[in-house]
N, C-alpha and C. Protein backbone atom coordinates (compact mmCIF):
# COMPACT_ATOMS: atom_id res chain seq x y z
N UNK A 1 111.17 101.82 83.89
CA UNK A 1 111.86 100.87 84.74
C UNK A 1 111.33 100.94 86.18
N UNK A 2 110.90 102.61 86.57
CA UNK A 2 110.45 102.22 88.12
C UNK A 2 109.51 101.59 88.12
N UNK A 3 108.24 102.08 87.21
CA UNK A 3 107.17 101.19 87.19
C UNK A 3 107.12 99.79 87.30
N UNK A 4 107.86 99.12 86.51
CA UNK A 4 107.92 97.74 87.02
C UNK A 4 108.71 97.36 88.08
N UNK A 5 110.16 97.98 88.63
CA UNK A 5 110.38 97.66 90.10
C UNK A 5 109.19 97.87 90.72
N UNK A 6 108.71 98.70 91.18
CA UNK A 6 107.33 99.04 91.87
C UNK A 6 105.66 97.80 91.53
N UNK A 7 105.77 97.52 90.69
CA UNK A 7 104.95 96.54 90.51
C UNK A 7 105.30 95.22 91.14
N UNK A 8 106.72 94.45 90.08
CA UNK A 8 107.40 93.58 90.68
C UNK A 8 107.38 93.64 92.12
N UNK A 9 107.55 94.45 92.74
CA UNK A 9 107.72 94.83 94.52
C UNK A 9 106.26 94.54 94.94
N UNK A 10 105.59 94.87 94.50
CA UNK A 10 104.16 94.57 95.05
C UNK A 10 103.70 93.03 95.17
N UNK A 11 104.20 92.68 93.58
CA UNK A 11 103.96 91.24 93.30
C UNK A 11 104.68 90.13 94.24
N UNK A 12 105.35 90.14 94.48
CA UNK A 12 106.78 89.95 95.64
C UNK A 12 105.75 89.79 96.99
N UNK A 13 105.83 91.05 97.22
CA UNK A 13 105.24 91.38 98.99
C UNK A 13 103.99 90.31 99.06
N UNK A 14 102.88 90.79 97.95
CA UNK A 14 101.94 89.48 98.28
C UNK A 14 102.66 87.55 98.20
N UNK A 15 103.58 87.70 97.61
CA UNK A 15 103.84 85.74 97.58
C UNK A 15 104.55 85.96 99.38
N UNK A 16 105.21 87.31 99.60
CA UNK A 16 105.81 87.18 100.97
C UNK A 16 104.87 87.04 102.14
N UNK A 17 104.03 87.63 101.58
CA UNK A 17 102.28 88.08 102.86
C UNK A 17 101.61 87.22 102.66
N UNK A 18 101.89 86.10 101.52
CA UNK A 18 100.92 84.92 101.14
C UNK A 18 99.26 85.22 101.69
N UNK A 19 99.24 86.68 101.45
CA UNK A 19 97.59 87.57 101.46
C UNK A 19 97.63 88.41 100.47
N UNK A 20 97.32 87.92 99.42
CA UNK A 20 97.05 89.40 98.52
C UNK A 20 96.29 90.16 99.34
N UNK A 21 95.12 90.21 100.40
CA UNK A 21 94.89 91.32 100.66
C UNK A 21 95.25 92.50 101.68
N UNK A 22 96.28 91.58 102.54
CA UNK A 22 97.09 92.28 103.33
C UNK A 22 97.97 93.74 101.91
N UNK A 23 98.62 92.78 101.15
CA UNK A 23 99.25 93.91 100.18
C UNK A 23 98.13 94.82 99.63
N UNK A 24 96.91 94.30 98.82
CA UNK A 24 95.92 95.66 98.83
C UNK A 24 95.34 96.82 100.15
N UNK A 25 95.27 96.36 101.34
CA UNK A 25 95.64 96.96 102.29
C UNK A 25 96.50 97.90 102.18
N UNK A 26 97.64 97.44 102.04
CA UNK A 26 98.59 98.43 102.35
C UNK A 26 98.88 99.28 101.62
N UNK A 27 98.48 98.86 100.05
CA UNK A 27 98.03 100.02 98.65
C UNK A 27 97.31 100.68 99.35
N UNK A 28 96.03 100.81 100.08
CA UNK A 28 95.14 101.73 99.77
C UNK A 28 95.66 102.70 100.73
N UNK A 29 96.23 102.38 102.11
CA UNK A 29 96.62 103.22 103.10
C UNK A 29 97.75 103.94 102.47
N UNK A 30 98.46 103.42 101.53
CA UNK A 30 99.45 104.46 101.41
C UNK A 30 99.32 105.72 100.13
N UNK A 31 97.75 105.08 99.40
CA UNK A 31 97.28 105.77 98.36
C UNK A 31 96.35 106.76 99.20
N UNK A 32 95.55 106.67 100.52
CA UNK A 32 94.65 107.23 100.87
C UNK A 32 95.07 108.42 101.66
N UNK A 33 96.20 108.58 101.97
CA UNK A 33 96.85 109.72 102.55
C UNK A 33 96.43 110.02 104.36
N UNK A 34 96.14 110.29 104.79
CA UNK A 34 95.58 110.73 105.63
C UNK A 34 95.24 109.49 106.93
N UNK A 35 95.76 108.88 107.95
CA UNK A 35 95.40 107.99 108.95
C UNK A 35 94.20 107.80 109.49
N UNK A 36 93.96 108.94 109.34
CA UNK A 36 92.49 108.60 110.07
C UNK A 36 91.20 108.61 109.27
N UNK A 37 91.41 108.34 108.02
CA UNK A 37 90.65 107.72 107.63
C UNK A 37 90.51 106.48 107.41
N UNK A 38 92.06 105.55 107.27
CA UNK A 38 92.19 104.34 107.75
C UNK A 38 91.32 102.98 108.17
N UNK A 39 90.53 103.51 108.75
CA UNK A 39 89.81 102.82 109.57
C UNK A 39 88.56 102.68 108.59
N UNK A 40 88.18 102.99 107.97
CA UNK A 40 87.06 103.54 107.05
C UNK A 40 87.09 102.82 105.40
N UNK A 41 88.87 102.49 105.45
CA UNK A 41 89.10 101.80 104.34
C UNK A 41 88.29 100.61 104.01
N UNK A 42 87.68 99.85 102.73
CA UNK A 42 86.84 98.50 102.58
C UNK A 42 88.55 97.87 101.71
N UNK A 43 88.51 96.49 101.91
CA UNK A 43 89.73 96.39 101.25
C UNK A 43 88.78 95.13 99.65
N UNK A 44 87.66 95.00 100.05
CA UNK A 44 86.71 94.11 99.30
C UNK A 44 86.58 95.61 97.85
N UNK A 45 85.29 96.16 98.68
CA UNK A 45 85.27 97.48 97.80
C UNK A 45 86.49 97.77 97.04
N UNK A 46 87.58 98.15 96.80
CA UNK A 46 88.96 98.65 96.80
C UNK A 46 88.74 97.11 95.66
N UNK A 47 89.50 96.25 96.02
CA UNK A 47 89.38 94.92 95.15
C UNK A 47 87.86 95.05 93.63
N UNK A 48 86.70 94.97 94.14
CA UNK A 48 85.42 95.49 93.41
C UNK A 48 85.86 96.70 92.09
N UNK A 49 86.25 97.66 92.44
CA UNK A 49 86.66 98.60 92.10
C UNK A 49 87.72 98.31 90.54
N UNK A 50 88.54 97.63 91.62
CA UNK A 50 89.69 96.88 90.57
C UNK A 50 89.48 95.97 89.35
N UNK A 51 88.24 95.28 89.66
CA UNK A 51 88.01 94.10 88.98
C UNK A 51 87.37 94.98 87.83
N UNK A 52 86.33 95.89 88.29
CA UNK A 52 85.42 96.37 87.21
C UNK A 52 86.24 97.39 86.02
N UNK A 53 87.14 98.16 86.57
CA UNK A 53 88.30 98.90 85.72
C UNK A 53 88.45 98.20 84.35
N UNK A 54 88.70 97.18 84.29
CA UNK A 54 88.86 96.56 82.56
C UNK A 54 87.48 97.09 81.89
N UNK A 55 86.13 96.50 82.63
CA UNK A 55 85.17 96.58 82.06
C UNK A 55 84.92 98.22 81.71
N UNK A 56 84.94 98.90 82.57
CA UNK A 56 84.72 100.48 82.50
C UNK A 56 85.89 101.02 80.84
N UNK A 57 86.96 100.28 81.03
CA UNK A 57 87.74 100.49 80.20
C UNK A 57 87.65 99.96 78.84
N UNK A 58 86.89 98.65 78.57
CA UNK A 58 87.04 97.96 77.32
C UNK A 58 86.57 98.51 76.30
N UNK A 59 85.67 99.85 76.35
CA UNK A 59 85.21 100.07 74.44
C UNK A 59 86.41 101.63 74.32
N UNK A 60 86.48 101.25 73.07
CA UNK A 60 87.30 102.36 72.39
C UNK A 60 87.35 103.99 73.67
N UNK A 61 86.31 104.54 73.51
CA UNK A 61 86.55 105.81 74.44
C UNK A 61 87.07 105.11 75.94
N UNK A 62 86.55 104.64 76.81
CA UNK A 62 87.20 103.92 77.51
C UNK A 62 89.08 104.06 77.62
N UNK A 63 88.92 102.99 77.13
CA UNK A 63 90.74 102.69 76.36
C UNK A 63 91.61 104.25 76.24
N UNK A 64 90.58 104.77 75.27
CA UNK A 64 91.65 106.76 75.22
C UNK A 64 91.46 107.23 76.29
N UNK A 65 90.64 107.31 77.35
CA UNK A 65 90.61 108.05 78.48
C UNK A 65 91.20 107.41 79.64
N UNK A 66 91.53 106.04 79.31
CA UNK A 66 92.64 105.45 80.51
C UNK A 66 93.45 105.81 79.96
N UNK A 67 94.04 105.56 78.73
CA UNK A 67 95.21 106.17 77.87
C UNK A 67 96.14 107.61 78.23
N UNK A 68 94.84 108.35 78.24
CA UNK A 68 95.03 109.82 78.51
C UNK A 68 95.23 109.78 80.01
N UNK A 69 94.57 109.47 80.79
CA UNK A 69 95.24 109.62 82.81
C UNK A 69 96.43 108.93 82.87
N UNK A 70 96.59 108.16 82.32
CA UNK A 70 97.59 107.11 82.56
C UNK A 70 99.30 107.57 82.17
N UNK A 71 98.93 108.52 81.32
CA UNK A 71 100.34 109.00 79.98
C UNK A 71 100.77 109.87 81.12
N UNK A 72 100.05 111.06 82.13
CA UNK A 72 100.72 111.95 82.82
C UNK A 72 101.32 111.30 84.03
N UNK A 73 100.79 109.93 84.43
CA UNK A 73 101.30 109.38 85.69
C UNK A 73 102.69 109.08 85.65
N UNK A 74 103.75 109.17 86.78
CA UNK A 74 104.64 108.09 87.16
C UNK A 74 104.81 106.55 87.45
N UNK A 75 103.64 106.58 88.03
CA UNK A 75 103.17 105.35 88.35
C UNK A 75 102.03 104.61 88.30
N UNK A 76 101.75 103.81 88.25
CA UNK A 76 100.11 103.21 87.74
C UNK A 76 99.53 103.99 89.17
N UNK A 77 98.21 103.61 88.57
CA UNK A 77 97.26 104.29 89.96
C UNK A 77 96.98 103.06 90.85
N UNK A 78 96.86 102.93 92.08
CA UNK A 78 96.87 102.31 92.89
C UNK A 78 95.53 101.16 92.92
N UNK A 79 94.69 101.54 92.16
CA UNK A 79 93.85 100.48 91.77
C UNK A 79 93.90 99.28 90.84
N UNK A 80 95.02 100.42 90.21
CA UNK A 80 95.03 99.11 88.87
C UNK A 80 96.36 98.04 89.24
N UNK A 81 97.28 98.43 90.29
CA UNK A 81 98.54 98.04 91.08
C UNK A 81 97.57 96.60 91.92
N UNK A 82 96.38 97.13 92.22
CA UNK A 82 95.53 96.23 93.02
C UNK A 82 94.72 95.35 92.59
N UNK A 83 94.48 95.73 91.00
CA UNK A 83 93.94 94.61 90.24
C UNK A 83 95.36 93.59 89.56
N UNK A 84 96.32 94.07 89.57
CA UNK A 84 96.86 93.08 88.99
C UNK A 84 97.82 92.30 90.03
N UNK A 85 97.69 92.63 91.56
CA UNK A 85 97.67 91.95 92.68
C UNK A 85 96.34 90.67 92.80
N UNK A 86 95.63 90.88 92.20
CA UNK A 86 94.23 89.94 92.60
C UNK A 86 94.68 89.60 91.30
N UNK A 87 94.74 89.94 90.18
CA UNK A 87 95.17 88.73 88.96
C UNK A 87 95.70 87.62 89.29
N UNK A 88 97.30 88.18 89.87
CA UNK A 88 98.40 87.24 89.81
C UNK A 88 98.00 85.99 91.05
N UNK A 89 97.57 86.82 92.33
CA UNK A 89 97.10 85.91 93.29
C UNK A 89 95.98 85.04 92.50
N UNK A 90 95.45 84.88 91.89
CA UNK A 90 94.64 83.86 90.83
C UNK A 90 95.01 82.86 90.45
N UNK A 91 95.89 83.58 89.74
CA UNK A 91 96.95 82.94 88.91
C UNK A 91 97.63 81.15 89.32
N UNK A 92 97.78 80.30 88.53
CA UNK A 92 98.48 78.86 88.94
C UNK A 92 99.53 79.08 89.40
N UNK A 93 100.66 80.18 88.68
CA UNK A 93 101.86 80.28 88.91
C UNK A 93 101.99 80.68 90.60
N UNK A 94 100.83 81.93 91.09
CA UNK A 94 100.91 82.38 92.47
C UNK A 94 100.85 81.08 93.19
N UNK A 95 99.50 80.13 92.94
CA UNK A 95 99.34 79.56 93.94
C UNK A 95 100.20 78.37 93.96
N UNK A 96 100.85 77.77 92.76
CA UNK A 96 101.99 76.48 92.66
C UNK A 96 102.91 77.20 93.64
N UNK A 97 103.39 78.66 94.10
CA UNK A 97 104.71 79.03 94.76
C UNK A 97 103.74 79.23 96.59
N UNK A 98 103.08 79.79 96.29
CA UNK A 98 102.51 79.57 97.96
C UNK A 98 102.71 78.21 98.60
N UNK A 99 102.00 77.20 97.53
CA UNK A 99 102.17 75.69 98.11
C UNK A 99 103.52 75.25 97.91
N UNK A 100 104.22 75.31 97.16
CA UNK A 100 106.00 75.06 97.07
C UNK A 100 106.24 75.31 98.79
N UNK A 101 106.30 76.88 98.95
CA UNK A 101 106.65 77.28 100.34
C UNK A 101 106.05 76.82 101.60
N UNK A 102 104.77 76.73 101.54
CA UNK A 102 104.30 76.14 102.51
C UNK A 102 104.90 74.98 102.71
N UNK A 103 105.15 74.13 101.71
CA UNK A 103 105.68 72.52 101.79
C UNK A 103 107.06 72.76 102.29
N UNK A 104 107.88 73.67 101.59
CA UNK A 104 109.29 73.62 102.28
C UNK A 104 109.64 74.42 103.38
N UNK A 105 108.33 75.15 104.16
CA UNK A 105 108.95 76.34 105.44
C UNK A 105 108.37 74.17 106.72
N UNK A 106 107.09 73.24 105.85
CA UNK A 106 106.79 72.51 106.60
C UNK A 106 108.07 71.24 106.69
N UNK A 107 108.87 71.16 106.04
CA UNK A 107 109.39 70.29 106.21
C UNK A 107 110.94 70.65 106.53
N UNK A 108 110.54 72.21 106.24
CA UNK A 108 112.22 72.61 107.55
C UNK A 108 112.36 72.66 108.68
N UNK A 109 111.22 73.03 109.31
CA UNK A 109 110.71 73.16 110.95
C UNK A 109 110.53 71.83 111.37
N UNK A 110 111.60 71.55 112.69
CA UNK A 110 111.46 70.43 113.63
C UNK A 110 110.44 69.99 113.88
N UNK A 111 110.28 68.41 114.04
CA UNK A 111 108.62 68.19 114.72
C UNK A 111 107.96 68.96 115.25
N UNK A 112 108.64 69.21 116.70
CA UNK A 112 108.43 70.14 117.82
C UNK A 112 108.10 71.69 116.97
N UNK A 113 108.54 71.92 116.07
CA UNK A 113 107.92 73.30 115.48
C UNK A 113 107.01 73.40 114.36
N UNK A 114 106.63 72.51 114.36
CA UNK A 114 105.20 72.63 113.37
C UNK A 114 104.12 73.11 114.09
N UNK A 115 103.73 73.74 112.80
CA UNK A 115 102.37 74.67 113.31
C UNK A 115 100.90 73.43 113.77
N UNK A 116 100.42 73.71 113.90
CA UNK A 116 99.44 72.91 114.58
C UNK A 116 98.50 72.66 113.33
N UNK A 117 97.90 71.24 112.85
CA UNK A 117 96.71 71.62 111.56
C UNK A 117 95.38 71.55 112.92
N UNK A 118 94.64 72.97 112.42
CA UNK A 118 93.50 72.86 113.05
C UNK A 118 92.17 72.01 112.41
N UNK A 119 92.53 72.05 111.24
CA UNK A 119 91.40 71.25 110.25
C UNK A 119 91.00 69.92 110.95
């Protein structure tokens, strides 16, 4: 059950950050321990990483040896939290609710408070 609060929560924060990579960001800093390395973080790399995990994973040994890291965890590992952040941001369903919101934060705000289109 935490596991998926904790996922769900992630999934959430990016439609709220309408940046999946602000939320992988903030995976890696809180997976990477230490501040000052921070700065040093790639949030592309980190994403890269994520994408290739299925592939590293798809033949039989693969599969048992994610199997096997995976069984002692509490929680997914922070890469794979970050690949299925870049899934969902893919996803029709992500982007039909980004544009939903965008349309209704644009047509709640007074003339006078619309954001400016720079396009």
């Amino acid at each position: 059950m935490l596991i998926v609060m904790c996922s769900d929560a992630g999934l959430k924060s990016s439609q709220v950050a309408q940046n999946p990579k602000t939320v992988v960001s903030a995976l890696m800093k809180l997976a990477g321990g230490s501040p000052s390395f921070a700065h040093e973080l790639n949030v592309d790399a980190f994403l890269k990483q994520a994408r290739s995990y299925d592939e590293a994973t798809s033949s039989p040994l693969g599969w048992y040896l994610r199997n096997a890291q995976n069984r002692a965890l509490s929680h997914p590992l922070p890469v794979m939290r970050a690949r299925e952040i870049d899934r969902w941001s893919q996803s029709a369903q992500y982007k039909a609710l980004v544009s939903k919101n965008r349309r209704f934060r644009r047509n709640r705000l007074k003339p006078s408070q619309q954001p400016l289109n720079m396009s």
